[in-house]
Protein backbone atom coordinates (compact mmCIF):
# COMPACT_ATOMS: atom_id res chain seq x y z
CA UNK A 1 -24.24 -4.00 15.76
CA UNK A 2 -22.01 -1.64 17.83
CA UNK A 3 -19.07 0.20 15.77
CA UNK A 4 -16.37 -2.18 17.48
CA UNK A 5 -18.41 -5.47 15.95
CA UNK A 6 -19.03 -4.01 12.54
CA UNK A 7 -14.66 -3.16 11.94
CA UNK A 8 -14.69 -6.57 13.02
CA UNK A 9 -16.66 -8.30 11.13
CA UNK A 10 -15.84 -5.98 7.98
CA UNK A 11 -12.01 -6.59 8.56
CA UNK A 12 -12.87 -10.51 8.96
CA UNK A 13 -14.65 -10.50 5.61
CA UNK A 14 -11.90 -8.18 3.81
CA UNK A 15 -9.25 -10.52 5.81
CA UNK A 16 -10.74 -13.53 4.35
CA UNK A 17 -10.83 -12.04 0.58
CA UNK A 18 -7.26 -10.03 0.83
CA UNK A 19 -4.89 -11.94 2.90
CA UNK A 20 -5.35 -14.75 1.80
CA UNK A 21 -4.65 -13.30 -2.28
CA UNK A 22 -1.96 -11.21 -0.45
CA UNK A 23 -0.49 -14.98 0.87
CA UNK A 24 -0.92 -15.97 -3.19
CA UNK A 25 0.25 -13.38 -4.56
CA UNK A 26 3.88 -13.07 -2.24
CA UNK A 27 4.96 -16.46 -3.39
CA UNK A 28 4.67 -14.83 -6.80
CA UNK A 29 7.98 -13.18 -6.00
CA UNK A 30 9.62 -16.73 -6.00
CA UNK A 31 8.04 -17.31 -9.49
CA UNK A 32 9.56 -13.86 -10.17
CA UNK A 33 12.90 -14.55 -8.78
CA UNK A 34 13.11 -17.80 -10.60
CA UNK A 35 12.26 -16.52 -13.76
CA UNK A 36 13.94 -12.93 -13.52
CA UNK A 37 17.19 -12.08 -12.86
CA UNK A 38 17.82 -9.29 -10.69
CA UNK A 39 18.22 -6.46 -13.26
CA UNK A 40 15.06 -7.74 -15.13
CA UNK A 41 12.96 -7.86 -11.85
CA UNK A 42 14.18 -4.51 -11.18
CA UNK A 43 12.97 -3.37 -14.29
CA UNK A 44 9.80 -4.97 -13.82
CA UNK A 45 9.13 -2.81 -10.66
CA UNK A 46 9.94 -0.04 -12.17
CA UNK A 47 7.31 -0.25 -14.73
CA UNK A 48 5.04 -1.46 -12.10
CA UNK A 49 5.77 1.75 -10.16
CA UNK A 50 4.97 3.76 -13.29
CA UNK A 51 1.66 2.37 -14.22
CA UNK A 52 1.18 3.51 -10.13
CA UNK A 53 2.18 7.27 -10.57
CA UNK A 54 0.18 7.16 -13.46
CA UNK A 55 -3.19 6.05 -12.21
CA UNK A 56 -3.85 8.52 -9.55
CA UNK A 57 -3.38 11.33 -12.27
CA UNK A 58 -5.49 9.95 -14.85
CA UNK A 59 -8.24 8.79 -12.61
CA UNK A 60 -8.05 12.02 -10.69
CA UNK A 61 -7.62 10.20 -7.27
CA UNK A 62 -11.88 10.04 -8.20
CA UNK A 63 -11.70 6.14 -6.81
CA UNK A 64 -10.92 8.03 -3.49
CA UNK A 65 -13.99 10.08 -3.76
CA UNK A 66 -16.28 7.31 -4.63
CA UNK A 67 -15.82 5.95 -1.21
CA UNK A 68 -16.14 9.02 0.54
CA UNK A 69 -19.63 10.40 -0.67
CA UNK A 70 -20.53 6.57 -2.03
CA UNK A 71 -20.91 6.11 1.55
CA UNK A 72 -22.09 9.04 3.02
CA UNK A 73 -26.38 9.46 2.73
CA UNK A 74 -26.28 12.72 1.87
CA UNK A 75 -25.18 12.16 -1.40
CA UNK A 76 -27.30 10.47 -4.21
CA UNK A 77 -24.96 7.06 -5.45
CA UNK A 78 -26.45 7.14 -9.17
CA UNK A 79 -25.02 10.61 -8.93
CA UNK A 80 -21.66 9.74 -7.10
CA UNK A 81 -21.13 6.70 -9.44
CA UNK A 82 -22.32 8.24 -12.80
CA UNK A 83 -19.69 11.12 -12.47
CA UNK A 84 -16.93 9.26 -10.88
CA UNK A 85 -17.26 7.31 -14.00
CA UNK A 86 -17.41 10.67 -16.72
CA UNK A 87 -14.42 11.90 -14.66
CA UNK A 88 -12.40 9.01 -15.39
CA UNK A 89 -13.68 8.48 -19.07
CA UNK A 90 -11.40 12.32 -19.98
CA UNK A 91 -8.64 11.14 -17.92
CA UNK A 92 -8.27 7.96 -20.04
CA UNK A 93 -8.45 10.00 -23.35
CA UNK A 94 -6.17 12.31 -21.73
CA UNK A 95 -3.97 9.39 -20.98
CA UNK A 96 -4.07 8.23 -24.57
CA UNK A 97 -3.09 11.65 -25.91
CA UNK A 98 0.06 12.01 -23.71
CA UNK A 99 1.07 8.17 -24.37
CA UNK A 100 4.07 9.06 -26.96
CA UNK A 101 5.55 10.79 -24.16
CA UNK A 102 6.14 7.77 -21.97
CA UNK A 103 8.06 5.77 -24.86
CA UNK A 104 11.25 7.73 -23.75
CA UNK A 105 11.81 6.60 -20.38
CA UNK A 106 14.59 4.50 -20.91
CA UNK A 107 13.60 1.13 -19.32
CA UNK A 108 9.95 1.67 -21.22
CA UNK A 109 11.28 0.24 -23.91
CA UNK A 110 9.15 -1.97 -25.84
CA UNK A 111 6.44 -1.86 -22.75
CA UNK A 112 4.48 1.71 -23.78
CA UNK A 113 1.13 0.10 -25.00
CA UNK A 114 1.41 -2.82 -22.56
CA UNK A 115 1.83 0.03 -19.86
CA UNK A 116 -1.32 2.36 -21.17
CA UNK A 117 -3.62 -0.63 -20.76
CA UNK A 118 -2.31 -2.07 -17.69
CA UNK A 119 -3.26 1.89 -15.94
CA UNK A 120 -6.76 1.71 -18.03
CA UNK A 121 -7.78 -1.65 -16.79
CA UNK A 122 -6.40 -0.88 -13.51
CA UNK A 123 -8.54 2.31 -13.38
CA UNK A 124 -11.40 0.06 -14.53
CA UNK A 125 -11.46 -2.23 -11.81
CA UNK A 126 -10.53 0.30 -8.83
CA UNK A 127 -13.66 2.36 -9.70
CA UNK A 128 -15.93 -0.72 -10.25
CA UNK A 129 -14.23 -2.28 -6.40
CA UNK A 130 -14.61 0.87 -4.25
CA UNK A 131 -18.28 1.56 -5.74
CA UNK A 132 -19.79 -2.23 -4.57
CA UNK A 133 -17.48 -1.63 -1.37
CA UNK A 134 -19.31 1.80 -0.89
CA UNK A 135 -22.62 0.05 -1.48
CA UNK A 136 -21.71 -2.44 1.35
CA UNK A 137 -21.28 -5.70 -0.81
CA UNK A 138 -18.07 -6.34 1.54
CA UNK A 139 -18.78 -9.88 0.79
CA UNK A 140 -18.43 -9.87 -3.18
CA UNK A 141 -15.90 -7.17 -2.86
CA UNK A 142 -13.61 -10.30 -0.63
CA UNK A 143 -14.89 -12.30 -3.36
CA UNK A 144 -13.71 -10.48 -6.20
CA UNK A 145 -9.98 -9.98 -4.83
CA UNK A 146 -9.61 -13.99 -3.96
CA UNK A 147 -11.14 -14.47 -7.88
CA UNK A 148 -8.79 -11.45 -9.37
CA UNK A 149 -5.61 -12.73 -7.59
CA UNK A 150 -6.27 -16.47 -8.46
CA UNK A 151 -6.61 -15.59 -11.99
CA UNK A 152 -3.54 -13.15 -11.66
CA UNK A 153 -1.72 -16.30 -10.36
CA UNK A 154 -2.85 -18.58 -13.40
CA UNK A 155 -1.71 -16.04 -15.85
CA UNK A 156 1.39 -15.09 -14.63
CA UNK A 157 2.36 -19.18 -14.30
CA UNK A 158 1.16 -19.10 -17.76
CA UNK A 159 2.90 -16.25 -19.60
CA UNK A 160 6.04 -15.98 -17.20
CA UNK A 161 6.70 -20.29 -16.62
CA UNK A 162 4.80 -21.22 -19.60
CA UNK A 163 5.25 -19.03 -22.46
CA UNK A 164 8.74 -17.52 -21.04
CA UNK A 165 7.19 -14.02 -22.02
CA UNK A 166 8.97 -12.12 -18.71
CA UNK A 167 8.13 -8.93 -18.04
CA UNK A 168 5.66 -8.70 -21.21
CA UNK A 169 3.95 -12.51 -19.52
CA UNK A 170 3.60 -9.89 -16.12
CA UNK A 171 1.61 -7.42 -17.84
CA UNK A 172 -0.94 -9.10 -19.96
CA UNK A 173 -1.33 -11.14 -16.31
CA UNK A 174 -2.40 -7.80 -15.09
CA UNK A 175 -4.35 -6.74 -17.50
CA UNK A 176 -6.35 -10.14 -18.35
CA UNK A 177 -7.10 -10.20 -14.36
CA UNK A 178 -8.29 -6.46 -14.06
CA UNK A 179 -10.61 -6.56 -16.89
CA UNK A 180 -12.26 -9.53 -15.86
CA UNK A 181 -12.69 -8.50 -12.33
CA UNK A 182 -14.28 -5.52 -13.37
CA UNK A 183 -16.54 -7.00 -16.11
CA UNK A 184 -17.77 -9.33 -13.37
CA UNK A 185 -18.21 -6.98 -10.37
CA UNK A 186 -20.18 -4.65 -12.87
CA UNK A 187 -22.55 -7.21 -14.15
CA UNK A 188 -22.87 -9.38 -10.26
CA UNK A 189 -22.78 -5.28 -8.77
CA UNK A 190 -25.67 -4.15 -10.96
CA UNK A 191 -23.19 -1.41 -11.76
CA UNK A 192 -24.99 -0.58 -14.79
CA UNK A 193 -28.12 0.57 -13.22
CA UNK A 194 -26.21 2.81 -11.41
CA UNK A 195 -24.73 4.97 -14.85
CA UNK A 196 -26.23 6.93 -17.14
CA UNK A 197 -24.92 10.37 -18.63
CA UNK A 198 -27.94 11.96 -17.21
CA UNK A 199 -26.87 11.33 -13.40
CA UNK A 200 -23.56 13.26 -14.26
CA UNK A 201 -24.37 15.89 -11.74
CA UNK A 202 -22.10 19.14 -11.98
CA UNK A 203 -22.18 19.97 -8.39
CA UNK A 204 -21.29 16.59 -7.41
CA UNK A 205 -18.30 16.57 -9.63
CA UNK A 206 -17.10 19.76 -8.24
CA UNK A 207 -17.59 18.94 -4.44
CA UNK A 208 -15.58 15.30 -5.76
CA UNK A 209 -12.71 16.78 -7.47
CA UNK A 210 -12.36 19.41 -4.87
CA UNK A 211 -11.65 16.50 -2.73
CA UNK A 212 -9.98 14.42 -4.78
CA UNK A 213 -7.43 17.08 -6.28
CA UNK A 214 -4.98 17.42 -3.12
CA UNK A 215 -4.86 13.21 -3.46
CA UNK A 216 -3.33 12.91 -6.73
CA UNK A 217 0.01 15.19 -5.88
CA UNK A 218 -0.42 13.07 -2.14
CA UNK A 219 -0.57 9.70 -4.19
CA UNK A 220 1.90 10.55 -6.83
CA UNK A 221 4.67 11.72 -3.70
CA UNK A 222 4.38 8.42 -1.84
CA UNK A 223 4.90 6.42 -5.04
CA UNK A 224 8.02 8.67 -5.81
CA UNK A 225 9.25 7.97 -2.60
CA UNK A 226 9.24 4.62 -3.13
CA UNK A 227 10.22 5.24 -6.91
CA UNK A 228 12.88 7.42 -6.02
CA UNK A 229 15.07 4.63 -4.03
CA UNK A 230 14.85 2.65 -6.54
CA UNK A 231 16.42 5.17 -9.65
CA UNK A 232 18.77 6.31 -7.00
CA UNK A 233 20.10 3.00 -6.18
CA UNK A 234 19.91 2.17 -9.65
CA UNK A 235 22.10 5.21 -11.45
CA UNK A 236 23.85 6.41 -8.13
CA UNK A 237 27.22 4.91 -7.35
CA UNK A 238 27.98 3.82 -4.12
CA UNK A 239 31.37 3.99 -2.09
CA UNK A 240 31.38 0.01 -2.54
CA UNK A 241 29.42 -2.80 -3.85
CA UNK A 242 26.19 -3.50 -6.42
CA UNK A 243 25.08 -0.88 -8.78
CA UNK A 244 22.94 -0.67 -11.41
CA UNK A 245 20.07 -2.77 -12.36
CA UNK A 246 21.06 -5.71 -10.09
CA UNK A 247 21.65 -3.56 -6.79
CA UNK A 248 18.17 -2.15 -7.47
CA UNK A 249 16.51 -5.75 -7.90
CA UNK A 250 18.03 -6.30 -4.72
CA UNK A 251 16.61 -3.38 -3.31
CA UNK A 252 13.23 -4.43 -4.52
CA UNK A 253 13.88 -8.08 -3.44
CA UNK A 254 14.62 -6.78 0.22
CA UNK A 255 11.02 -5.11 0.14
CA UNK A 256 9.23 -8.05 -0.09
CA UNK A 257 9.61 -9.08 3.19
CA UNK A 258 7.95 -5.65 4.72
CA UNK A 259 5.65 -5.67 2.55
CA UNK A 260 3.84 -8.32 4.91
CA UNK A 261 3.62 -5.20 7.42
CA UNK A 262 1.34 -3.06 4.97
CA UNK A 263 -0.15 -6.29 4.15
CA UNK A 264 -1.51 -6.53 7.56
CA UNK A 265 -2.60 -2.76 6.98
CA UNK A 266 -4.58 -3.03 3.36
CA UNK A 267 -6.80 -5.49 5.25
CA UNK A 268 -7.45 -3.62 8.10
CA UNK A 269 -7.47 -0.13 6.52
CA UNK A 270 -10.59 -1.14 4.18
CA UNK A 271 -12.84 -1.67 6.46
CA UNK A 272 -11.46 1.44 9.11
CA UNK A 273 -12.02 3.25 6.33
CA UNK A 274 -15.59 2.62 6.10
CA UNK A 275 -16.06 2.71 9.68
CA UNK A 276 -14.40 5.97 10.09
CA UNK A 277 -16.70 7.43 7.65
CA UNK A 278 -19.83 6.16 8.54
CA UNK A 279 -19.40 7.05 12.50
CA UNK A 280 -18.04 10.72 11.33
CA UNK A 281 -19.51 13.74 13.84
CA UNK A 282 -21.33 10.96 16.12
CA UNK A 283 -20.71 10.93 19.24
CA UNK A 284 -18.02 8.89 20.85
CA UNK A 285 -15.82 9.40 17.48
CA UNK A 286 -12.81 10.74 19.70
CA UNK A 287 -12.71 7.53 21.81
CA UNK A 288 -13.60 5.32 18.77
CA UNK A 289 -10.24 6.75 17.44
CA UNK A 290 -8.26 6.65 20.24
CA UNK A 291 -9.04 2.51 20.69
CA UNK A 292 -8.72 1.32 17.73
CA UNK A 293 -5.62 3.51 17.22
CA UNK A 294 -3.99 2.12 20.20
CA UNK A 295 -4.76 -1.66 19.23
CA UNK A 296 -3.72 -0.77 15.44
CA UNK A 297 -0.62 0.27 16.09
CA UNK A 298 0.18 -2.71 18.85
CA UNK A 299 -0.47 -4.74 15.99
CA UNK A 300 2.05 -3.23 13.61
CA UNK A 301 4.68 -3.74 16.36
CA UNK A 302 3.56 -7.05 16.92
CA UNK A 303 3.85 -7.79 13.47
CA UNK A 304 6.74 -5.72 12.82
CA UNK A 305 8.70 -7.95 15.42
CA UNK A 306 7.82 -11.47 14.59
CA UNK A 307 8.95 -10.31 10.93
CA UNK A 308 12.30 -9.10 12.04
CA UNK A 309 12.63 -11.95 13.91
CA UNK A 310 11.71 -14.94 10.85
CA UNK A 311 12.76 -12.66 8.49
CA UNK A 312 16.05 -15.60 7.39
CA UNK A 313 13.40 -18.61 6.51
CA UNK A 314 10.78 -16.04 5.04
CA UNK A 315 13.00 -14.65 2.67
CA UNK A 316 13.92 -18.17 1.53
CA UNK A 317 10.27 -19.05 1.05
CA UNK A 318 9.60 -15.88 -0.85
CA UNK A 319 13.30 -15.62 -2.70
CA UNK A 320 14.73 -18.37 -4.90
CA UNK A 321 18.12 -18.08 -3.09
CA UNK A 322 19.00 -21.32 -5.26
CA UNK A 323 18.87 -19.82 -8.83
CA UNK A 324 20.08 -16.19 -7.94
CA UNK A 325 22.27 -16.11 -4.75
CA UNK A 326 22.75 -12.19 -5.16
CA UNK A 327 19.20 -12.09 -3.68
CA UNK A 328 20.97 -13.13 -0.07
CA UNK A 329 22.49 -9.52 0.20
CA UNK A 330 18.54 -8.81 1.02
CA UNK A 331 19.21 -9.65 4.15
CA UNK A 332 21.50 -6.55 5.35
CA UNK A 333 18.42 -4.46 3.81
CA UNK A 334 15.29 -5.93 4.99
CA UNK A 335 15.11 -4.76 9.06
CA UNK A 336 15.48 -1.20 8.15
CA UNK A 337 12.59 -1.20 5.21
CA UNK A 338 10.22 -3.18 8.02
CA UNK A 339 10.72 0.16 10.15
CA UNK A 340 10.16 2.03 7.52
CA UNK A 341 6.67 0.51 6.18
CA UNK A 342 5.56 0.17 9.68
CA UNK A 343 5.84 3.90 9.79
CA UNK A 344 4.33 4.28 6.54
CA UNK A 345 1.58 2.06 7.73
CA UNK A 346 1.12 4.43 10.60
CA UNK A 347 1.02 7.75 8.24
CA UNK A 348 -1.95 6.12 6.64
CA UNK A 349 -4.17 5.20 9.62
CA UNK A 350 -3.53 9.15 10.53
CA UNK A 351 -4.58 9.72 6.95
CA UNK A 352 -8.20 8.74 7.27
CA UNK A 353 -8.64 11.38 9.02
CA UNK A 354 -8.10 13.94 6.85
CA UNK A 355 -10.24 11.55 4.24
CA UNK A 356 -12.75 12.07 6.85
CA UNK A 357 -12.61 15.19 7.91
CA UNK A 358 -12.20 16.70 4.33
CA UNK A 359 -8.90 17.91 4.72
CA UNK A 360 -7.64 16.02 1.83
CA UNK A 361 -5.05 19.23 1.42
CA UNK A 362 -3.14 18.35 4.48
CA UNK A 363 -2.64 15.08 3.58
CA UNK A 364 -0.79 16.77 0.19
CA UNK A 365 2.14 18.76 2.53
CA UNK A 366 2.65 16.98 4.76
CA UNK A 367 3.25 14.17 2.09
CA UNK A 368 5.53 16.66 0.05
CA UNK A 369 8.08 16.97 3.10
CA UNK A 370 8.37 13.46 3.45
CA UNK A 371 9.09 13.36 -0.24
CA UNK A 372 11.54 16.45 0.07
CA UNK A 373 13.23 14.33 3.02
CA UNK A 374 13.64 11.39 1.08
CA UNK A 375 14.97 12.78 -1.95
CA UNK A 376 17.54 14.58 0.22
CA UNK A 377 18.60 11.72 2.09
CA UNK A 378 18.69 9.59 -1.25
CA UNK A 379 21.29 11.63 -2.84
CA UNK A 380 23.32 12.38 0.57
CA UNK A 381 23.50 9.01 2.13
CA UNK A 382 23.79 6.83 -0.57
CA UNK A 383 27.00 8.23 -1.79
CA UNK A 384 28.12 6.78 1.69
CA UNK A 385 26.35 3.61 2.36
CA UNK A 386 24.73 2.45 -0.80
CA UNK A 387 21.79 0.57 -1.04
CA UNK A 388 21.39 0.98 2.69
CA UNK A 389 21.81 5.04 2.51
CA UNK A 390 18.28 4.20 0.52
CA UNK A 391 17.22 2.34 3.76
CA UNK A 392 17.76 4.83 5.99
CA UNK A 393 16.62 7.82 3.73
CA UNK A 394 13.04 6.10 3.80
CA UNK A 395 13.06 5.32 7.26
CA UNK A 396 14.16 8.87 8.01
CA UNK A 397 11.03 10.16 5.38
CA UNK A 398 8.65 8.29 7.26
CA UNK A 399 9.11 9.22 10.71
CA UNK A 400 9.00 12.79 9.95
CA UNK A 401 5.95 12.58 8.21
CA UNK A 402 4.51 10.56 11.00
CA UNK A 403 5.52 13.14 14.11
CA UNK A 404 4.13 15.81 11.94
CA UNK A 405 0.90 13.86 11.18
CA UNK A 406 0.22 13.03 14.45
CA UNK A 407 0.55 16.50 15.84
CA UNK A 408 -1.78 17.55 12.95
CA UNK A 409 -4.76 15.02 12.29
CA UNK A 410 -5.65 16.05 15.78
CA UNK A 411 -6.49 19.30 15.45
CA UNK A 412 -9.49 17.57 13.67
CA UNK A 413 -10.37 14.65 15.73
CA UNK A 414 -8.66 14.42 18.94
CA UNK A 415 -7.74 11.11 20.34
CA UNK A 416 -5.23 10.30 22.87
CA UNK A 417 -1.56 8.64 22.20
CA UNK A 418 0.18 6.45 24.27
CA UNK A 419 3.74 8.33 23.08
CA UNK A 420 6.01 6.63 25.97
CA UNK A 421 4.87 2.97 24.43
CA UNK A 422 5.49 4.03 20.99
CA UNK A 423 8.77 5.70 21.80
CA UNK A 424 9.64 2.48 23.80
CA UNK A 425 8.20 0.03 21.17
CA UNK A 426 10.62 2.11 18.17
CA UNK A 427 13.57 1.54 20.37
CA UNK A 428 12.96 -2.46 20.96
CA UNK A 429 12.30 -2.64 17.06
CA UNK A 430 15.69 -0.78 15.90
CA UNK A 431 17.75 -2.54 18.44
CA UNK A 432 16.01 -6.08 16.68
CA UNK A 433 17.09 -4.21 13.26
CA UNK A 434 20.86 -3.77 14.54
CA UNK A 435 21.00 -7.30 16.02
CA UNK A 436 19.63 -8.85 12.49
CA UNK A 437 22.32 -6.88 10.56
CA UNK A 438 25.44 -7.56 12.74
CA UNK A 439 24.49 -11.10 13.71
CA UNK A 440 26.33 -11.22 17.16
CA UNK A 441 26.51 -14.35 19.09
CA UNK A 442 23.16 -15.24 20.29
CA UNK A 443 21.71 -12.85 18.27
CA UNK A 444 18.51 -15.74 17.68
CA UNK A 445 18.51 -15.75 21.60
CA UNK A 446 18.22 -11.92 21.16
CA UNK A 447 15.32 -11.37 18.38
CA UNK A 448 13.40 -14.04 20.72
CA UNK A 449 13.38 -12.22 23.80
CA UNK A 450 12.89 -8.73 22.11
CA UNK A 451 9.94 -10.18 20.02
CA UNK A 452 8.16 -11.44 23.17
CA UNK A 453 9.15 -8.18 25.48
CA UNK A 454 7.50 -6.21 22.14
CA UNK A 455 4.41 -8.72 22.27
CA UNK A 456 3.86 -8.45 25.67
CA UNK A 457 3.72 -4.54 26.22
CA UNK A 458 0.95 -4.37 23.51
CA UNK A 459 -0.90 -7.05 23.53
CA UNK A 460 -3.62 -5.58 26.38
CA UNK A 461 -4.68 -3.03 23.90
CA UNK A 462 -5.44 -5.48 21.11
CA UNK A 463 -7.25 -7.84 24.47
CA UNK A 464 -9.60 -4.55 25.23
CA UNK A 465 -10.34 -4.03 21.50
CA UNK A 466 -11.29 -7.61 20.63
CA UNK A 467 -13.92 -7.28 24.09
CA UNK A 468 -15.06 -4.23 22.98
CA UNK A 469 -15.95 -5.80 19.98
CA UNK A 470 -17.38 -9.27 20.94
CA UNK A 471 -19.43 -6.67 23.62
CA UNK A 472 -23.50 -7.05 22.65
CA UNK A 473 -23.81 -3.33 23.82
């Protein structure tokens, strides 16, 4: 199987077990919306956001390591697995020890224990996931996130419509889901046979850590970014409009339509990320790069544009515009977050790379100055243009971090860019973003033509890919 068939058929099988939970698990947000008003939705991401600073720390980032030398021969998987696993057992108890700490964040509140088990059971499951992925079970991986997010649905219908339990009904949804998912993929996995205090090899930890270290500050900064808008929105004022809880539900409610970009990019990323690995320092890597990058980023644009474009009836799909109106100011929002994850989706194809090449520590700075940025622009533009200063400060973070990435990742593995049809597809998608907000006269007229111009310029790299890969060679 050439390396073009096997990120197809790996992104098919991922496709088939993520998108379709991704689908399930957006129309949560209407359950959400229904059940939530704004300022207790926005609380509810907030502590969602927390439990996702926390993991990488107390897991070390390890989860990233596991797929990195789980599938690399060199490297012995009792070994990988069996330390991965110590590694994460003294970041738990470390966890546990530093718990007290958390119960003074304001909106933690009543949620501390709830919160320590939801990042435990999360840590569970991640480690349990990326080891069967690393063994190549692709196919009970897919499994196990269709089973995970179906029981994830049941429990939140039953806690959050049933039981009325809110934000409380949300976590033990999470937790009851993760648990079981990784109870089942270590008994189906054979997981077991794979640990025993004895592998724990001290080499291997170092050589995993050293790794893994630059991804925790790297992990933590892009959940602060996204963190950050939130708290700014939430406690800055404004020169007009929401503040407070309810303009940063709205925030949060805006996001869900972009989200669909990087939704499109946690399918495909899993299995790049394998295939990027596995073809590292063979020959025809350059070229391998430069293809699929060139087809992966015509499909963000693609994607980006059709969202811009149907972003009205989404949003009333995934919203419950009936119960809580103020979740129509989304609207003025949405466009400029979709140009902001589709950069952010960008920044992480770039950072496989450094996952590949081992330069985990450039992934860390050139993360911090996109944090830096974003933190900046938080606190200068949202004194002038409220919730969408936050927009634009995220947009603004991105696209640095992106020109700088893409200057640097090739220093390790060159592969050609097609700048002039990037430059040109960013201007098509921010004019869409400017017609959506203003709504001139034909502006549906507009979004049509722009969506097709955007489709056609890219769609003969995603036609070349889908050859390459249907090739028998």
């Amino acid at each position: 199987m050439n390396k073009y068939k096997n990120l197809a058929f790996n992104t098919i099988i991922f496709a088939i077990g993520t998108f379709g939970s991704k689908i399930l698990m957006l129309f949560l947000t209407r359950l959400y919306t229904t059940y939530m008003p704004a300022d207790m939705y926005g609380t509810k991401e907030l502590i969602e956001i927390t439990a996702t600073f926390l993991i990488p720390i107390f897991s070390f980032s390890i989860t990233d390591a596991i797929i990195r030398y789980g599938l690399d021969n060199d490297y012995d998987n009792h070994k990988v697995f069996s330390t991965a696993c110590c590694i994460e057992i003294i970041g738990v108890l470390m966890l546990l020890l530093i718990s007290p700490l958390l119960s003074v964040i304001p909106f933690m509140k009543g949620y501390t224990p709830y919160l320590i088990i939801y990042t435990c059971t999360s840590i569970f499951r991640q480690t349990c996931s990326n080891f069967v992925r690393a063994r190549g079970f692709v196919k009970l991986f897919a499994a196990d996130g269709i089973f995970t997010t179906l029981t994830f649905f049941v429990f939140n219908m039953v806690f959050i419509s049933g039981f009325k339990m809110g934000i409380k009904g949300f976590l033990i949804a999470v937790i009851i889901s993760d648990f079981i998912s990784g109870v089942l993929l270590w008994v189906v996995g054979g997981l077991g046979n794979y640990f025993r205090l004895r592998y724990a090899d001290r080499e291997i930890m170092n050589i995993m850590i050293r790794f893994s270290l630059p991804l925790i500050p790297t992990t933590i900064m892009w959940t602060i970014t996204g963190f950050s808008d939130r708290i700014f929105v939430k406690y800055m004022d404004g020169p007009k409009g929401l503040t407070g809880d309810t303009a940063a539900g709205i925030y949060t409610a805006a996001s869900k339509v972009p989200n669909l970009v990087s939704l499109v990019t946690a399918v495909f990323f899993q299995a790049w990320n394998m295939s990027a690995i596995m073809e590292n320092g063979k020959k025809g890597i350059n070229k391998f790069y430069e293809n699929v990058y060139d087809a992966y980023q015509s499909i963000m644009f693609i994607a980006s544009a059709f969202l811009i474009f149907l972003m009205q009836p989404i949003s009333a799909v995934l919203l419950n515009l009936s119960v809580h109106p103020e979740y129509r100011q989304a609207f003025n929002y949405t466009p400029g977050l979709i140009m902001g994850v589709l950069f952010m989706c960008l920044n992480q194809f770039l950072s496989s790379v450094y996952t590949t090449s081992q330069h985990t520590k450039n992934s860390f700075w050139t993360s911090f100055i996109a944090t830096a940025l974003n933190f900046i622009f938080n606190i200068a533009l949202i004194k002038l243009y409220g919730i969408q200063g936050a927009v634009i400060a995220t947009f603004i973070s991105y696209a640095v971090c992106y020109i700088i990435r893409i200057a640097d990742t090739r220093r390790y593995i060159y592969f050609r860019v097609n700048h002039s049809k990037t430059l040109v597809n960013v201007i098509i998608i921010f004019a869409m973003c400017m017609i959506s907000i203003k709504q001139p006269n034909l502006y549906f007229a507009a979004l049509f033509l722009l969506t097709a111009f955007v489709t056609l310029i890219n769609f003969s790299a995603i036609k070349t890919t889908i050859r390459r890969a249907l090739s028998r060679k």
